[in-house]
C-alpha atoms as a PDB file:
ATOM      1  CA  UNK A   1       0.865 -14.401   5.165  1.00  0.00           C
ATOM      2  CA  UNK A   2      -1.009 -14.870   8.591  1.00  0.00           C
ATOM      3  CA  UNK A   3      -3.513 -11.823   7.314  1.00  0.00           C
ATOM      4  CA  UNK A   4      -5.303 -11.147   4.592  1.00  0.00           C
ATOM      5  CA  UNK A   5      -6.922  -7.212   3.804  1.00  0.00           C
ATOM      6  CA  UNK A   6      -9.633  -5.407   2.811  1.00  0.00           C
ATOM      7  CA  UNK A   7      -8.710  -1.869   0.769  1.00  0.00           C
ATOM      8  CA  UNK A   8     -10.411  -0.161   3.678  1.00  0.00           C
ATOM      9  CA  UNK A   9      -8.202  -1.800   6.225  1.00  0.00           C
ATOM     10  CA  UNK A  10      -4.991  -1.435   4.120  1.00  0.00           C
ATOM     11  CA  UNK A  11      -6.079   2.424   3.761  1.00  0.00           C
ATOM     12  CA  UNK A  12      -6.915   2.480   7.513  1.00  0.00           C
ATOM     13  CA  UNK A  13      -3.481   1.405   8.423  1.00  0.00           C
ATOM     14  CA  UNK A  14      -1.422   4.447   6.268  1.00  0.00           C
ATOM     15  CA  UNK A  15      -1.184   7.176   8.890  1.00  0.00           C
ATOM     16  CA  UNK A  16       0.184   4.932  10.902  1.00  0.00           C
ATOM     17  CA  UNK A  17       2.145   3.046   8.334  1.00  0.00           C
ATOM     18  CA  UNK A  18       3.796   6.722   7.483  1.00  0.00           C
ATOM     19  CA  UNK A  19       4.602   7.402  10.861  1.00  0.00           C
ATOM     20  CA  UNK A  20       6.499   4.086  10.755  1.00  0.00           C
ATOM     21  CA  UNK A  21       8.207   4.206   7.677  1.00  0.00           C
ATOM     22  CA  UNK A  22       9.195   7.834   8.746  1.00  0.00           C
ATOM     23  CA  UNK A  23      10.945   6.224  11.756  1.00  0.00           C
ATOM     24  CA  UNK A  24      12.572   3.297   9.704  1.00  0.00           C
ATOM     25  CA  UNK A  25      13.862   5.926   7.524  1.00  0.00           C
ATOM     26  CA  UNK A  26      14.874   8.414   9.930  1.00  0.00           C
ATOM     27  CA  UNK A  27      16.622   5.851  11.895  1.00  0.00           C
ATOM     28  CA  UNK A  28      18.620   4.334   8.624  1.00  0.00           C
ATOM     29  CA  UNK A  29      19.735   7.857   7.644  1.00  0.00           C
ATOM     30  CA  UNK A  30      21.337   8.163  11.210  1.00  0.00           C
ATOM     31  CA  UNK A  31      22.900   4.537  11.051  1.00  0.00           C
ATOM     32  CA  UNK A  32      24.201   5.964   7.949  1.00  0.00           C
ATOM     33  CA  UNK A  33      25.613   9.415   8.915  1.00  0.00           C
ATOM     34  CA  UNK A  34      27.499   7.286  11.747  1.00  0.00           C
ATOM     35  CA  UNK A  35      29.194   5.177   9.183  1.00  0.00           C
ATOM     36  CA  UNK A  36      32.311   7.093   8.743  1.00  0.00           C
ATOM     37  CA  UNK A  37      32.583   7.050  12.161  1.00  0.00           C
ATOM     38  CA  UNK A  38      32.578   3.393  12.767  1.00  0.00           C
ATOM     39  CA  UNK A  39      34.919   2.663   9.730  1.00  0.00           C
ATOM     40  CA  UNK A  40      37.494   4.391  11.298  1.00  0.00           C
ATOM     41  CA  UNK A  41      37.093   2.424  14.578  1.00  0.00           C
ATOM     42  CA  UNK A  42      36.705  -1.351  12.800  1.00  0.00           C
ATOM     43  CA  UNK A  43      40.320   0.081  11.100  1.00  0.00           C
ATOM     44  CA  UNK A  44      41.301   0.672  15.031  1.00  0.00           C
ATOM     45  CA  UNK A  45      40.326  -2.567  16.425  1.00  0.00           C
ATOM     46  CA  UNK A  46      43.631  -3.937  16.174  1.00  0.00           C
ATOM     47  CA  UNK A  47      44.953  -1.303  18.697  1.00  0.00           C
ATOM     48  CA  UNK A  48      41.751  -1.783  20.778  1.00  0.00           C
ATOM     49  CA  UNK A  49      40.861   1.741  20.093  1.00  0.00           C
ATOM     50  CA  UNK A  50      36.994   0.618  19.917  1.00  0.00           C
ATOM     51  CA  UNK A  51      34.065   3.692  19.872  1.00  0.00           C
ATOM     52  CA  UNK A  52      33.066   5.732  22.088  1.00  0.00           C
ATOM     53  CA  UNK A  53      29.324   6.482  20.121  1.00  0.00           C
ATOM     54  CA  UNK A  54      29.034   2.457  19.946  1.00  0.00           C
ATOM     55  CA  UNK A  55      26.648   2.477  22.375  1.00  0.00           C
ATOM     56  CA  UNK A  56      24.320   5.102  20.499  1.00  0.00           C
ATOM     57  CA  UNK A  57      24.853   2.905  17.065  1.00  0.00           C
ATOM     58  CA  UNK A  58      23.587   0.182  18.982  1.00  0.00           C
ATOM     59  CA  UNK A  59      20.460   2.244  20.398  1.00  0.00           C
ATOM     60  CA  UNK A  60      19.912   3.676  16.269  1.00  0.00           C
ATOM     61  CA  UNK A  61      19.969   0.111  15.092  1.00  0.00           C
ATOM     62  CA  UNK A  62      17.412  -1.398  17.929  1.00  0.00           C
ATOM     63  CA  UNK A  63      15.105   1.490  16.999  1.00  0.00           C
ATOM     64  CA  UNK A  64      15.519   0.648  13.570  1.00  0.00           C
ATOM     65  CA  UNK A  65      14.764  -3.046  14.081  1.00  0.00           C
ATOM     66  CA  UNK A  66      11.660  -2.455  16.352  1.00  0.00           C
ATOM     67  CA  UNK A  67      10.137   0.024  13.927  1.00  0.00           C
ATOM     68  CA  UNK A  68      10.433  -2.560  10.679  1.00  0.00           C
ATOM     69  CA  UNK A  69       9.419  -5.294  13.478  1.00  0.00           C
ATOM     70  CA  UNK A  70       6.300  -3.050  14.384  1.00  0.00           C
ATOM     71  CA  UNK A  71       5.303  -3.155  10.706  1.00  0.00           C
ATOM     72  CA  UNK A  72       5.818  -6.681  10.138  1.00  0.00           C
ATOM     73  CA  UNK A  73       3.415  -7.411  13.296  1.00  0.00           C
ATOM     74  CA  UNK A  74       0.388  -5.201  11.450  1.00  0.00           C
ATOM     75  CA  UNK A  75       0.688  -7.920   8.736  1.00  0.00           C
ATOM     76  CA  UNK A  76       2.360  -5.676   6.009  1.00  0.00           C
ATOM     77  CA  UNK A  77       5.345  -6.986   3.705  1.00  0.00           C
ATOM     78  CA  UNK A  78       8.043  -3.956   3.111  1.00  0.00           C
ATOM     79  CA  UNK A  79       9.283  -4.556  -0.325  1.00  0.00           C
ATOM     80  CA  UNK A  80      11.866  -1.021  -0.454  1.00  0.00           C
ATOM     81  CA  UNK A  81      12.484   0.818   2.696  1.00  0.00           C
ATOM     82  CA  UNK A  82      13.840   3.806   0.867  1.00  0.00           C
ATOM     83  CA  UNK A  83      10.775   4.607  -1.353  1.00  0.00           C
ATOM     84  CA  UNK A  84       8.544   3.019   1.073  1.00  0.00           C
ATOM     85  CA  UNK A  85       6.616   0.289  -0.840  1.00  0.00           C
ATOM     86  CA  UNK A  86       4.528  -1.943   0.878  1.00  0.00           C
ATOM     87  CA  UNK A  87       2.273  -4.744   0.019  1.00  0.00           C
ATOM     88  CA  UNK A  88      -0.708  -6.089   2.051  1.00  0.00           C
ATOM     89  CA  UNK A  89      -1.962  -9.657   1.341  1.00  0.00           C
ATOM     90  CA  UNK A  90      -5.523  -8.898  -0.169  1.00  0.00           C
ATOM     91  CA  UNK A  91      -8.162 -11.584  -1.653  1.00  0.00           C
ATOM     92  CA  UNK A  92      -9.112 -10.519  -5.524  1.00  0.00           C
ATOM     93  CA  UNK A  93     -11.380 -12.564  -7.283  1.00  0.00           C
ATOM     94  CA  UNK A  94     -10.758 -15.470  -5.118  1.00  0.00           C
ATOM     95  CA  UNK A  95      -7.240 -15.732  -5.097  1.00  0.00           C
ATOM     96  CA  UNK A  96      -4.551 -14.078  -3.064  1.00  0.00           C
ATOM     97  CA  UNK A  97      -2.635 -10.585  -4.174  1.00  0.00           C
ATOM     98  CA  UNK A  98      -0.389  -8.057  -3.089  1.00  0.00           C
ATOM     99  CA  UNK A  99      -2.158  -4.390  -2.481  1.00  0.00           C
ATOM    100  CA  UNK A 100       0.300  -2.161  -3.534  1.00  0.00           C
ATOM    101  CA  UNK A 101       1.229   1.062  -1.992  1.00  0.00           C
ATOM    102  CA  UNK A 102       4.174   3.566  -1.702  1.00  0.00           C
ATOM    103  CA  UNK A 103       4.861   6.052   0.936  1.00  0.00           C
ATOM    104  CA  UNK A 104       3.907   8.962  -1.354  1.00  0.00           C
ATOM    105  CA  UNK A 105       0.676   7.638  -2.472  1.00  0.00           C
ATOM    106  CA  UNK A 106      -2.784   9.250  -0.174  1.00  0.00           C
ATOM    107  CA  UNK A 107      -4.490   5.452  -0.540  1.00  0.00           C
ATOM    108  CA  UNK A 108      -3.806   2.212  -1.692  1.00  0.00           C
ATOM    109  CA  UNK A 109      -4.901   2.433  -5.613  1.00  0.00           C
ATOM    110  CA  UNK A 110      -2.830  -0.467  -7.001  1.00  0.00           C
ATOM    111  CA  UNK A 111      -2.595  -4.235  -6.678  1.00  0.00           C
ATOM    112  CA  UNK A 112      -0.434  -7.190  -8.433  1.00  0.00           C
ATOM    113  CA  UNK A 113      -0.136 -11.000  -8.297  1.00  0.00           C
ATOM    114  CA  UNK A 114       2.139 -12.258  -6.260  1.00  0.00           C
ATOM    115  CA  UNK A 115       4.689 -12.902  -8.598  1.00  0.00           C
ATOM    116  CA  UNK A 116       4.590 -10.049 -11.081  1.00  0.00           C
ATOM    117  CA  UNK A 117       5.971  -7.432  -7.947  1.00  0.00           C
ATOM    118  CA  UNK A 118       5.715  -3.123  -8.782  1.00  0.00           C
ATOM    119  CA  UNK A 119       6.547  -3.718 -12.485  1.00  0.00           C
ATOM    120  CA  UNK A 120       2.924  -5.430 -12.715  1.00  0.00           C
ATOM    121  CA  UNK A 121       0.651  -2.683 -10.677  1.00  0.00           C
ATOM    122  CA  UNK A 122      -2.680  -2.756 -12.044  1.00  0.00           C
ATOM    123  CA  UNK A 123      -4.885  -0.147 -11.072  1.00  0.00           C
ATOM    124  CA  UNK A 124      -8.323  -1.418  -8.308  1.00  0.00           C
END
């Protein structure tokens, strides 16, 4: 926790927290369509069959990394890529809490102590 935020930066961040959860997402579903794919070629291994889209399940997956990377640099925690909840370290009443926000949400409304997690949202 190297940062801690004000609502107005947390809410400044979201368009561009969107845009990056968007990617993350995108980028999952992708490594996930080509998972078929690469089942049938870890069953070929033995006869050295290897894949010829290896090299683009590579390229998904370094995307994928960078983009959840690239959130983790602006100082946000990820709690569930596939809903997109996020939590930004915030200072309450003199102690430290999680602002609580979810893809769907327009602004960050919520908050909850560090231990309780989404179960204990509280409204700001």
């Amino acid at each position: 926790m190297n940062r801690l935020f004000s609502i107005a930066e947390a809410n400044s961040l979201i368009p561009h927290l969107k845009g990056l959860l968007a990617k993350v997402q995108g980028e999952k579903q992708r490594m996930m369509e080509m998972k078929p794919h690469l089942e049938k070629a870890e069953q070929g291994h033995i006869y050295d069959w290897g894949s010829h889209r290896g090299t683009e399940y590579v390229s998904i997956l370094d995307a994928f990394q960078q983009a959840v990377r690239d959130i983790e640099e602006l100082g946000v925690l990820v709690k569930d890529l596939d809903v997109g909840l996020c939590d930004f370290p915030h200072q309450r009443e003199g102690r430290v809490v999680y602002l609580c926000w979810k893809q769907d949400e327009e602004e960050v409304s919520w908050w909850h102590d560090l231990d309780s997690g989404f179960a204990g949202r509280q409204p700001i």
